[in-house]
PDB file of N, CA and C in Angstrom:
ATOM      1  N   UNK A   1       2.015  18.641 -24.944  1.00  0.00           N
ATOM      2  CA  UNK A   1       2.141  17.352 -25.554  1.00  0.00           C
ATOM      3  C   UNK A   1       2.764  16.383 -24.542  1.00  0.00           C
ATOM      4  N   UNK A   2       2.140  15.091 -24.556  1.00  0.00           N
ATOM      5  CA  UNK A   2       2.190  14.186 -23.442  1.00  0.00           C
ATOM      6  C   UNK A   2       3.671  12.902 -24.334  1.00  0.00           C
ATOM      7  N   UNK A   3       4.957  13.148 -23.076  1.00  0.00           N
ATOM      8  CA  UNK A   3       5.775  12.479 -23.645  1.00  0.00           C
ATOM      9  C   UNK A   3       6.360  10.944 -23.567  1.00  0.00           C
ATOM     10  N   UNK A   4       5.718  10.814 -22.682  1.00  0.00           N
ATOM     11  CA  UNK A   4       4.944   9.377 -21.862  1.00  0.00           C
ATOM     12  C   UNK A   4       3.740   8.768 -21.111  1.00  0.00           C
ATOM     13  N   UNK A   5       3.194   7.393 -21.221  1.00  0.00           N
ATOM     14  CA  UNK A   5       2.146   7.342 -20.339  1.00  0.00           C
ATOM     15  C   UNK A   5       2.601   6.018 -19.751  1.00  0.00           C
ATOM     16  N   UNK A   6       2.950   5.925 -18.615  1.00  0.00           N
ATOM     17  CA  UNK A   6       2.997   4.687 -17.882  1.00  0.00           C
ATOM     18  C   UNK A   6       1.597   4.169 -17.354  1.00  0.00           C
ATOM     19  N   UNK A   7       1.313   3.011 -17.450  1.00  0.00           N
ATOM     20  CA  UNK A   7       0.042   2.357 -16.509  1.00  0.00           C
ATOM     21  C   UNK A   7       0.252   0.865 -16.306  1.00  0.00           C
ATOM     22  N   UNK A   8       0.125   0.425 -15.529  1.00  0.00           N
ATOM     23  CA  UNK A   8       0.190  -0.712 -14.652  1.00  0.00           C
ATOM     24  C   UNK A   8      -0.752  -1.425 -14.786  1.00  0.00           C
ATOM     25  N   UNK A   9      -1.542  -2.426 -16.088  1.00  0.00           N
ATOM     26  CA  UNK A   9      -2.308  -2.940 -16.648  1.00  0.00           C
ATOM     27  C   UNK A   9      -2.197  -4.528 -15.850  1.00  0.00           C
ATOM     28  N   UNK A  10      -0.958  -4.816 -15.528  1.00  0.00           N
ATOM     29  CA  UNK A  10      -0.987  -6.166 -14.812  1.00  0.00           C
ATOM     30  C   UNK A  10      -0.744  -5.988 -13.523  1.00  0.00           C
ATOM     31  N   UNK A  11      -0.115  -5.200 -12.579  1.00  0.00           N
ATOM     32  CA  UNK A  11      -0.091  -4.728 -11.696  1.00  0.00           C
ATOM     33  C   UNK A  11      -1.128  -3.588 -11.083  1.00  0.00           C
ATOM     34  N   UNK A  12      -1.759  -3.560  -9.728  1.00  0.00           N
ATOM     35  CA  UNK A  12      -2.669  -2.134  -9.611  1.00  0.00           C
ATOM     36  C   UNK A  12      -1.943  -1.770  -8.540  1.00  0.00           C
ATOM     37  N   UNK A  13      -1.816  -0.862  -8.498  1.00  0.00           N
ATOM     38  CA  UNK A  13      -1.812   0.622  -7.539  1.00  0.00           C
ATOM     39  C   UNK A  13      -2.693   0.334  -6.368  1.00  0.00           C
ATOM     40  N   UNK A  14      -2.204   0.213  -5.399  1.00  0.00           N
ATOM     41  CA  UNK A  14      -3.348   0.883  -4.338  1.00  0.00           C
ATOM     42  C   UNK A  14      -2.985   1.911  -3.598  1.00  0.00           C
ATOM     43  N   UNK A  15      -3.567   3.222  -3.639  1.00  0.00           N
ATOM     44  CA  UNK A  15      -3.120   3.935  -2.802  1.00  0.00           C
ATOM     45  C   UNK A  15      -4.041   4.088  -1.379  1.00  0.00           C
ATOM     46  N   UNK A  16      -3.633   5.032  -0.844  1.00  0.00           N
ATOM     47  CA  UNK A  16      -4.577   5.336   0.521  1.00  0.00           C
ATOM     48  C   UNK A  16      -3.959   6.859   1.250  1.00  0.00           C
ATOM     49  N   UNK A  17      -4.449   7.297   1.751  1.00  0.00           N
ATOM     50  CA  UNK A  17      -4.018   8.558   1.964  1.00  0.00           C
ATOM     51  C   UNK A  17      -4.305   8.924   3.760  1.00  0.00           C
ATOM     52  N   UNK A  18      -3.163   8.242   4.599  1.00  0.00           N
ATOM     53  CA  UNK A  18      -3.199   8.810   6.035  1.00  0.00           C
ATOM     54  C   UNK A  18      -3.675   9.862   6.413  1.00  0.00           C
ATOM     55  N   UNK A  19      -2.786  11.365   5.803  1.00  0.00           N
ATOM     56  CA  UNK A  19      -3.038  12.252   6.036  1.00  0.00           C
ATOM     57  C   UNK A  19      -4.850  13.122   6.371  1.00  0.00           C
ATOM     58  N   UNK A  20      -5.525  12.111   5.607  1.00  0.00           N
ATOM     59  CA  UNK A  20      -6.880  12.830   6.110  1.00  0.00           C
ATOM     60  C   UNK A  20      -7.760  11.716   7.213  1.00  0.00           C
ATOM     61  N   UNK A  21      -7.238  10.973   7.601  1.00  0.00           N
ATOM     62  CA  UNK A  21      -7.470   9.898   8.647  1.00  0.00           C
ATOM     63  C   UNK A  21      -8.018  10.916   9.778  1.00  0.00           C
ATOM     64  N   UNK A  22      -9.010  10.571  10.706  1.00  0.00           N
ATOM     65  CA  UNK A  22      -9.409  11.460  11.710  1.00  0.00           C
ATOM     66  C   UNK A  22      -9.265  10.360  12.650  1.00  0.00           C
ATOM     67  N   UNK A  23      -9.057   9.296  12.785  1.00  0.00           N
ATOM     68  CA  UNK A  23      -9.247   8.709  14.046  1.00  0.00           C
ATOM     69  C   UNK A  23      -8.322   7.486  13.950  1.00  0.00           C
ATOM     70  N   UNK A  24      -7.536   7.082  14.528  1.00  0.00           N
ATOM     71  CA  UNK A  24      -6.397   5.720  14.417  1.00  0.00           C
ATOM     72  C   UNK A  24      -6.739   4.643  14.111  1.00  0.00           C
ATOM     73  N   UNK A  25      -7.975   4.036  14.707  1.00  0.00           N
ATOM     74  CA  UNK A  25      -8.771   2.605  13.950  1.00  0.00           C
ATOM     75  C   UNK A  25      -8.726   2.993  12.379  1.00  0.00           C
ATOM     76  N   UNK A  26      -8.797   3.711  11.632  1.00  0.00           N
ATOM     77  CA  UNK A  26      -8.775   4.366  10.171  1.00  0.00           C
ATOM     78  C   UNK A  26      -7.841   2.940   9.713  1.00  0.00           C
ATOM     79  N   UNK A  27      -6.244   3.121  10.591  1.00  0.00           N
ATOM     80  CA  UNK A  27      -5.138   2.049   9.939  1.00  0.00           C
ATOM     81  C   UNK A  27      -5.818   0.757   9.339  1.00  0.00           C
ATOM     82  N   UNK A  28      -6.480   0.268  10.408  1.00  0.00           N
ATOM     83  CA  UNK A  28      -7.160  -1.209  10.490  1.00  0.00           C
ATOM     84  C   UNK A  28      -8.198  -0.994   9.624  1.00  0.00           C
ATOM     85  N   UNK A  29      -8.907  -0.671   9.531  1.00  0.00           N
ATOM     86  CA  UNK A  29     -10.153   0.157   7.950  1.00  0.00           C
ATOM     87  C   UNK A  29      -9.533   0.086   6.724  1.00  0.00           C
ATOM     88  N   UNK A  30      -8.640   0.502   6.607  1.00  0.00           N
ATOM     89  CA  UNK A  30      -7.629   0.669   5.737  1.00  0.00           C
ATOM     90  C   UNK A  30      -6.889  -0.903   5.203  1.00  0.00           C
ATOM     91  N   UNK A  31      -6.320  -1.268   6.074  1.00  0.00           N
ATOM     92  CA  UNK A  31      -6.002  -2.723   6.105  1.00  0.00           C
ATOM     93  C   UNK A  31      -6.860  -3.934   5.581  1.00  0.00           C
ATOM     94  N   UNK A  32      -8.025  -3.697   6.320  1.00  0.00           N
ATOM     95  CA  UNK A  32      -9.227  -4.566   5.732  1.00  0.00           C
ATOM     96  C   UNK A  32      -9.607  -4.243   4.503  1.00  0.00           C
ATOM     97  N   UNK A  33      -9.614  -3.357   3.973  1.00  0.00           N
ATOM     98  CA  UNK A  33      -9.979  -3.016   2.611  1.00  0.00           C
ATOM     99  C   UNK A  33      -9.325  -3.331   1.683  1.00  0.00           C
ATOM    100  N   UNK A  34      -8.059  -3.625   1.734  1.00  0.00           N
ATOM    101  CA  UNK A  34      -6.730  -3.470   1.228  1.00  0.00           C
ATOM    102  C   UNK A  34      -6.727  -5.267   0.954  1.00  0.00           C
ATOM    103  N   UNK A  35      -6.505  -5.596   2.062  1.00  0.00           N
ATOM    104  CA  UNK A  35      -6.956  -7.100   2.015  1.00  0.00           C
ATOM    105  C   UNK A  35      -8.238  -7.722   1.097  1.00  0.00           C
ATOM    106  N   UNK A  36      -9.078  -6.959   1.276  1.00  0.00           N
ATOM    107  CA  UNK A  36     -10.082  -7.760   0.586  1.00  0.00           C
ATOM    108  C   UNK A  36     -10.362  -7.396  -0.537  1.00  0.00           C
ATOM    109  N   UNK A  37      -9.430  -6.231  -1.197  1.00  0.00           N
ATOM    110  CA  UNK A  37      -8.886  -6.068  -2.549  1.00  0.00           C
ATOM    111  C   UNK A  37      -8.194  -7.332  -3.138  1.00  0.00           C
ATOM    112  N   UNK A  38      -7.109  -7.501  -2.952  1.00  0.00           N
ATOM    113  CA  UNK A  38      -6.667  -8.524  -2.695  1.00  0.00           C
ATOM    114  C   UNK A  38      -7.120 -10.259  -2.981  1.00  0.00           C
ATOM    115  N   UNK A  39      -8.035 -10.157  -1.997  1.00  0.00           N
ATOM    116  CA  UNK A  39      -8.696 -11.961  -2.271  1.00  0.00           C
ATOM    117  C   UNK A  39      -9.535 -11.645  -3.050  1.00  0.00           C
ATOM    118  N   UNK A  40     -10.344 -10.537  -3.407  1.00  0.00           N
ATOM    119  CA  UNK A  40     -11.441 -10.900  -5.005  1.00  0.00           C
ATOM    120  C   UNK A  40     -10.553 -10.580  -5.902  1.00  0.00           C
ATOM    121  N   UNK A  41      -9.251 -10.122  -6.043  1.00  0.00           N
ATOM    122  CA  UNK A  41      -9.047  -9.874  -7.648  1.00  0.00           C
ATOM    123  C   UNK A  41      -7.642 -10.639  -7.414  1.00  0.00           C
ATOM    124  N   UNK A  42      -7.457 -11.908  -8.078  1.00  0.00           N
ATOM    125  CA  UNK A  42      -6.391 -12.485  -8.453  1.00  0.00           C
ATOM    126  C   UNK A  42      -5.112 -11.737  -9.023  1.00  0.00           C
ATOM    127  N   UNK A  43      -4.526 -11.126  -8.745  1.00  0.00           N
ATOM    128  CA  UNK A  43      -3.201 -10.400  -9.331  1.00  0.00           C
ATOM    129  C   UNK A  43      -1.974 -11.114  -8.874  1.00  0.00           C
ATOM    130  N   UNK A  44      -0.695 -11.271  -9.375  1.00  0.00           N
ATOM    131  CA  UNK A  44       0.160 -12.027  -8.833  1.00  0.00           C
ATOM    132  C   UNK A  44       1.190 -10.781  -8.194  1.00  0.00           C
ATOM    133  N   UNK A  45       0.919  -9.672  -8.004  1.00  0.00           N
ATOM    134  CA  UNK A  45       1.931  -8.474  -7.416  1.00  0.00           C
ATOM    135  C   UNK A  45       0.761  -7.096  -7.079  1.00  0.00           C
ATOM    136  N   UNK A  46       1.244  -6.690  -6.191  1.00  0.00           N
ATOM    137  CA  UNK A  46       0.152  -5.309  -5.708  1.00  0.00           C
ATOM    138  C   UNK A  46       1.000  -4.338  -5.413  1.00  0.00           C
ATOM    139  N   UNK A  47       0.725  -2.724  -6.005  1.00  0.00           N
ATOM    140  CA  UNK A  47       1.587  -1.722  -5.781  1.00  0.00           C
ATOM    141  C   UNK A  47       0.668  -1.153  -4.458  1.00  0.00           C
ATOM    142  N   UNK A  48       1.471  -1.072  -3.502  1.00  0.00           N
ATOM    143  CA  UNK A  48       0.774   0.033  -2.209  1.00  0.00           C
ATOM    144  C   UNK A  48       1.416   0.904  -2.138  1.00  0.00           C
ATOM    145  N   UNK A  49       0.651   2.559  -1.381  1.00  0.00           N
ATOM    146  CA  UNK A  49       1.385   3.745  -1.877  1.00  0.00           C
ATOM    147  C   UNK A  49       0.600   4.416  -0.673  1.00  0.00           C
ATOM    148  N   UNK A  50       1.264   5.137   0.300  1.00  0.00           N
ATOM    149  CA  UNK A  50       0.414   6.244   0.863  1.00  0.00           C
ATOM    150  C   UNK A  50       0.397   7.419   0.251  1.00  0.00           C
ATOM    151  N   UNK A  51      -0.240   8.097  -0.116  1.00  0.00           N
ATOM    152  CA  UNK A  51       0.349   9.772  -0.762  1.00  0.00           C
ATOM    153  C   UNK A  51       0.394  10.463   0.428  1.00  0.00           C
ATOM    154  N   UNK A  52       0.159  10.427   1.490  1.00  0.00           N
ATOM    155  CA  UNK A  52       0.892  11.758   2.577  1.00  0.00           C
ATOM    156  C   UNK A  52       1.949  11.387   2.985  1.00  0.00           C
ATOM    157  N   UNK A  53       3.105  10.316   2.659  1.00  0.00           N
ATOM    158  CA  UNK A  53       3.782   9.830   3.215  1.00  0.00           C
ATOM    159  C   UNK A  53       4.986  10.236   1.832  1.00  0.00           C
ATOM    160  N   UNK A  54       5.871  11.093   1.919  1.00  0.00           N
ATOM    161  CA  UNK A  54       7.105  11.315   0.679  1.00  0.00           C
ATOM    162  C   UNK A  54       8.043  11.551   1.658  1.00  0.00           C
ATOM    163  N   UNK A  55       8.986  11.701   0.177  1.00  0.00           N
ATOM    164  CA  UNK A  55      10.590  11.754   1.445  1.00  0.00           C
ATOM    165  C   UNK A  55      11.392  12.321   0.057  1.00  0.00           C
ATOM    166  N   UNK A  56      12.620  12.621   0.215  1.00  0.00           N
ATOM    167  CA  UNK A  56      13.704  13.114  -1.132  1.00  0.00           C
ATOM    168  C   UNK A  56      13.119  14.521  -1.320  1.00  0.00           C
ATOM    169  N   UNK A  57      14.323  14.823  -1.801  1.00  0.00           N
ATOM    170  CA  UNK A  57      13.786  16.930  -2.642  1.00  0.00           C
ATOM    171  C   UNK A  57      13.024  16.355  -3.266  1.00  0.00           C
ATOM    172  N   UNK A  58      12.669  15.489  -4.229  1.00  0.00           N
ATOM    173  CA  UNK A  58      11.557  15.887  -4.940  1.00  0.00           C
ATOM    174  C   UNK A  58      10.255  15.235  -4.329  1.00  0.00           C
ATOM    175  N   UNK A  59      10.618  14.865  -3.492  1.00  0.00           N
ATOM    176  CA  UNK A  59       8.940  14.832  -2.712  1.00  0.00           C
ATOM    177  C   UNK A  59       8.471  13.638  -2.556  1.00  0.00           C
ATOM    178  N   UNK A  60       9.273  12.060  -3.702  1.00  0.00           N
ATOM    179  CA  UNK A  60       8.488  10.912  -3.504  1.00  0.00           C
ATOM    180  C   UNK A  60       7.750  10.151  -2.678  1.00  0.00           C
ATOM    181  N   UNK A  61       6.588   9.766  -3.500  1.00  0.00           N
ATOM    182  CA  UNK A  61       5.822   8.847  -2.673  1.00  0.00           C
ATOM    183  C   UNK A  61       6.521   7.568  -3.115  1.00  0.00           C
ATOM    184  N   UNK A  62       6.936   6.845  -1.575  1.00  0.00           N
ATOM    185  CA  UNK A  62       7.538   5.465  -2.130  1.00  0.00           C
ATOM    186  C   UNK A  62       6.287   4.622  -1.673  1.00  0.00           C
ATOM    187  N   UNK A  63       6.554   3.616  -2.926  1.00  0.00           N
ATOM    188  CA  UNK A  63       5.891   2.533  -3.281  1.00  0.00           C
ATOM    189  C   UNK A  63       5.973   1.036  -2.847  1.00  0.00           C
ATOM    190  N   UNK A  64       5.332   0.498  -2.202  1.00  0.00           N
ATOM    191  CA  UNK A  64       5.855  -1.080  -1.705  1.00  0.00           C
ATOM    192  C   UNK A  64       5.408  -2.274  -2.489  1.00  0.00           C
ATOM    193  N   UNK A  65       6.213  -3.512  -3.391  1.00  0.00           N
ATOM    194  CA  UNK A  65       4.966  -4.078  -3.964  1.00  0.00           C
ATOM    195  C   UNK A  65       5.009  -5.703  -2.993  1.00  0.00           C
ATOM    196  N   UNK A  66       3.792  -5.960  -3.235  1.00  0.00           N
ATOM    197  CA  UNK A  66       3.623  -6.770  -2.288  1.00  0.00           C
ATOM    198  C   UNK A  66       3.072  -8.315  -2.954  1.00  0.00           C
ATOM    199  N   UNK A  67       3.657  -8.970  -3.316  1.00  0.00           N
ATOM    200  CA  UNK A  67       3.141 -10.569  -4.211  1.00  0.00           C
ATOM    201  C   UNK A  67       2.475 -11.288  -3.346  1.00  0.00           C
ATOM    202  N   UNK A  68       1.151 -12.009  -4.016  1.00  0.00           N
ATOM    203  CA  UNK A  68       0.226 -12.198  -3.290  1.00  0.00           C
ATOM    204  C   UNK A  68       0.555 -13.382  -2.551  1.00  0.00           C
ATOM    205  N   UNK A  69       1.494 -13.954  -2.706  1.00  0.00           N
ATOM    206  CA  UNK A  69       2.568 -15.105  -2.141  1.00  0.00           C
ATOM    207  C   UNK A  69       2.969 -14.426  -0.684  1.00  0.00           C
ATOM    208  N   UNK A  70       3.413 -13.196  -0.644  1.00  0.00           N
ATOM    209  CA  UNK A  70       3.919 -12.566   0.594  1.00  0.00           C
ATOM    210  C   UNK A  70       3.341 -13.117   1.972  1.00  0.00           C
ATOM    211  N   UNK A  71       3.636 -13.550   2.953  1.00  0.00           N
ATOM    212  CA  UNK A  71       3.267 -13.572   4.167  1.00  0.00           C
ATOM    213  C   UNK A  71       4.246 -13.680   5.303  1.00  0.00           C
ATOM    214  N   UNK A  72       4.792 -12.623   4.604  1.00  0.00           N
ATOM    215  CA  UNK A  72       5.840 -11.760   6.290  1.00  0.00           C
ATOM    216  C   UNK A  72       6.591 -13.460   6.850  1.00  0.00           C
ATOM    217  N   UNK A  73       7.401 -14.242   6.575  1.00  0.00           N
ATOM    218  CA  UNK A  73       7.778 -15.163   7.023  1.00  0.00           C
ATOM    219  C   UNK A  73       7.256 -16.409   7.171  1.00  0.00           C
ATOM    220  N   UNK A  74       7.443 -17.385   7.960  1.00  0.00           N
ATOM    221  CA  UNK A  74       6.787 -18.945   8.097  1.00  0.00           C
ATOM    222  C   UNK A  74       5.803 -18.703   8.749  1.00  0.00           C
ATOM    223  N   UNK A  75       5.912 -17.828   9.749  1.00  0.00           N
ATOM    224  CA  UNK A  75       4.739 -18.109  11.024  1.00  0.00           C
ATOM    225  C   UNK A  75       3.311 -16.865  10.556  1.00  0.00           C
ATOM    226  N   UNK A  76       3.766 -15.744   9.694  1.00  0.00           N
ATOM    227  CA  UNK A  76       2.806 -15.097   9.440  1.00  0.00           C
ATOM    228  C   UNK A  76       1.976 -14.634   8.319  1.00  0.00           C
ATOM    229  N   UNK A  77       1.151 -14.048   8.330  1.00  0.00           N
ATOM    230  CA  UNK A  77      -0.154 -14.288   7.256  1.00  0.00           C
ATOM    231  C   UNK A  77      -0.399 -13.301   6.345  1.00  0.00           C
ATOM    232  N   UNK A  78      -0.813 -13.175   5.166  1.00  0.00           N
ATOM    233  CA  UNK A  78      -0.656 -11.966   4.565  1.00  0.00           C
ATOM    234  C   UNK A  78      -1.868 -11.152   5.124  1.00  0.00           C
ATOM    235  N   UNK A  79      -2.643 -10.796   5.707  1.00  0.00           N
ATOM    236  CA  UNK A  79      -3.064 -10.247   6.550  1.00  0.00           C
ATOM    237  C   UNK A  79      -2.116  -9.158   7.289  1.00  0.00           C
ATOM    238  N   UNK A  80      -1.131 -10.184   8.020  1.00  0.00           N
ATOM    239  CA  UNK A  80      -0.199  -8.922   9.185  1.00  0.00           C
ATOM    240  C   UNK A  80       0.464  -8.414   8.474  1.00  0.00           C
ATOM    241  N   UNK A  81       1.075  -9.287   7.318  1.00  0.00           N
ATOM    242  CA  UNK A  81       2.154  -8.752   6.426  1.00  0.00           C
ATOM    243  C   UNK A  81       1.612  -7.343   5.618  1.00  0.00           C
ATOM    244  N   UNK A  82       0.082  -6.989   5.129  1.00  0.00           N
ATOM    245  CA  UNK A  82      -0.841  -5.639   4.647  1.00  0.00           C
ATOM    246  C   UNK A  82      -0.366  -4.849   6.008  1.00  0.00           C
ATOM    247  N   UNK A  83      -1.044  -5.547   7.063  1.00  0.00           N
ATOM    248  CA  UNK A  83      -1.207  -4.389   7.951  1.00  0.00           C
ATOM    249  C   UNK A  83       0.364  -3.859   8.132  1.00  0.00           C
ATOM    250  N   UNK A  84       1.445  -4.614   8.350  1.00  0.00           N
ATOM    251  CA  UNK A  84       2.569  -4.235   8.278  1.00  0.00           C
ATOM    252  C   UNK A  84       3.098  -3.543   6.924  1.00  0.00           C
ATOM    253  N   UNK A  85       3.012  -3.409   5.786  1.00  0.00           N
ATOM    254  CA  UNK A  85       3.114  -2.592   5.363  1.00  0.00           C
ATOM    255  C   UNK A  85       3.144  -0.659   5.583  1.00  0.00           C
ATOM    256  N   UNK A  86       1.570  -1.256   5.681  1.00  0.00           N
ATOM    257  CA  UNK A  86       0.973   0.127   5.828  1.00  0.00           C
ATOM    258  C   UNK A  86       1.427   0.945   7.125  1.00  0.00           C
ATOM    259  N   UNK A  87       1.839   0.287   8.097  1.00  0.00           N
ATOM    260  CA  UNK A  87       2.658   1.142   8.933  1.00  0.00           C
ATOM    261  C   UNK A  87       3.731   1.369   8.903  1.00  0.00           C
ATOM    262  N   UNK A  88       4.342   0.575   7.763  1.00  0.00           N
ATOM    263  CA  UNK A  88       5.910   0.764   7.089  1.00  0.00           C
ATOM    264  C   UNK A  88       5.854   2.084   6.149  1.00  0.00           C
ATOM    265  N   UNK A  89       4.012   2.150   5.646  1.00  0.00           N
ATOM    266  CA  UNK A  89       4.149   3.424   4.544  1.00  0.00           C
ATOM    267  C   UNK A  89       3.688   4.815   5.775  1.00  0.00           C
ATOM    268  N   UNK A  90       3.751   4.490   6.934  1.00  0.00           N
ATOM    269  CA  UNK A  90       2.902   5.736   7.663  1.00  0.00           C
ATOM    270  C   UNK A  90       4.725   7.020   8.022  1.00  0.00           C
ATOM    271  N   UNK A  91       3.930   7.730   7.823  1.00  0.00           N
ATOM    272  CA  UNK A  91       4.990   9.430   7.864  1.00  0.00           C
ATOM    273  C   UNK A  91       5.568   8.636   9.303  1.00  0.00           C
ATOM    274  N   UNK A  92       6.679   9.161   9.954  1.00  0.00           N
ATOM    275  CA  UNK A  92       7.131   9.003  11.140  1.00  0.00           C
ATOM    276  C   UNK A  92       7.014  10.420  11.766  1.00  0.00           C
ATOM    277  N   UNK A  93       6.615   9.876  13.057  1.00  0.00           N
ATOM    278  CA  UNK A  93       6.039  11.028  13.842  1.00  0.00           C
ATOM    279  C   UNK A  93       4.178  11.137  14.362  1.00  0.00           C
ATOM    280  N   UNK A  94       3.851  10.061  13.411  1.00  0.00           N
ATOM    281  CA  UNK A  94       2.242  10.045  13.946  1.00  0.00           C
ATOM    282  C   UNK A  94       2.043   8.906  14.778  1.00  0.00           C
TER     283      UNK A  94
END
């Protein structure tokens, strides 16, 4: 018996998963996609998530959310500010 269901009906999830990446341009693939999630669907907040990327005993995947307002400071674009993320969500060590 199910004792909760969380879902994120105004907010989405994006995940992406490093760990099966075969080649490093993947990041930037990744990025672009992510982005152009993004400009077709109007949302005012975005959950990003790597799943090969956890940390804590119990294993979490941390979550970054990112408002579509975001652009990493005065001088930069939400563009760098995705791609910066996603290397904020990458395991350390790759």
């Amino acid at each position: 018996m199910k004792r909760i269901e969380v879902s994120h009906p105004d907010i989405p999830l994006i995940t992406f998963d490093s760990g099966k990446w075969k080649e490093d341009h993947e990041h930037e693939d990744t990025a672009v996609e992510i982005i152009k999630f993004i400009k077709e669907h109007k949302y005012d907040g975005y959950f990003i998530q790597n799943k090969s990327y956890s940390f804590g005993d119990t294993m979490t995947h941390p979550i970054i959310m990112v408002n579509r307002n975001d652009h990493g400071g005065l001088d930069g674009s939400l563009e760098d500010f995705i791609r910066d993320v996603i290397y904020d969500l990458m395991p350390k060590g790759l």
